[in-house]
Protein backbone atom coordinates (compact mmCIF):
# COMPACT_ATOMS: atom_id res chain seq x y z
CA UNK A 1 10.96 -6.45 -33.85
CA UNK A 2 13.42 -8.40 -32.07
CA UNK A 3 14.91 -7.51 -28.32
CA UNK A 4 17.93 -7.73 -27.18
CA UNK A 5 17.96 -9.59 -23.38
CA UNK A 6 18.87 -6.23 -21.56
CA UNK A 7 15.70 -4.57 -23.64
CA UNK A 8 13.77 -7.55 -22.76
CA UNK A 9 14.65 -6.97 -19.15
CA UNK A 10 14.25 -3.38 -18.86
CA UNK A 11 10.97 -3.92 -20.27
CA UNK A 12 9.81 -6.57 -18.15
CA UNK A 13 10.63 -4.75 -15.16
CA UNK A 14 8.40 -1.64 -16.37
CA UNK A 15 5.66 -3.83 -16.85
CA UNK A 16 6.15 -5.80 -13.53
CA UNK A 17 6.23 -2.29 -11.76
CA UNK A 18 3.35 -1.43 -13.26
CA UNK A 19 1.57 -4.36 -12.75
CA UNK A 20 -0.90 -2.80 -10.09
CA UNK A 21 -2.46 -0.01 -12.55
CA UNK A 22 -3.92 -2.95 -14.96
CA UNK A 23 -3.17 -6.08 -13.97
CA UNK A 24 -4.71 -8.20 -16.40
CA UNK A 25 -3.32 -5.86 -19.46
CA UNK A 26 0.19 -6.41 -18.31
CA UNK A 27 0.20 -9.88 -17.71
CA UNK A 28 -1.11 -10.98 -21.06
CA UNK A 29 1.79 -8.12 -22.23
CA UNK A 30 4.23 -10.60 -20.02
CA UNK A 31 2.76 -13.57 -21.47
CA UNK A 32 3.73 -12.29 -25.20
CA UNK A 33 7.13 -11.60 -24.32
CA UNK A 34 7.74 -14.71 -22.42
CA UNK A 35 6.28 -16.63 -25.55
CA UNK A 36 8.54 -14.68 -28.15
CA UNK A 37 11.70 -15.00 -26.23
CA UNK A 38 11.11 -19.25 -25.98
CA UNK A 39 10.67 -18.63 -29.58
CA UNK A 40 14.19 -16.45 -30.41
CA UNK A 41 16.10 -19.19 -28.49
């Protein structure tokens, strides 16, 4: 599945505004994305 950068941003900012229900879920969920988009470039 690949994102475009506004689906990659509207999803980041869910999960950042989320952030406070699991914490550690959601950053590892940032972490993936961060990695795949490095890789797309």
């Amino acid at each position: 599945m690949v994102l475009s950068d506004d689906e990659a941003a509207l999803i980041k900012a869910i999960l950042t505004a989320l952030r406070g229900i699991k914490i550690r879920d959601i950053d590892k969920a940032l972490v993936i994305l961060s990695k795949e988009e490095r890789q797309s470039q």
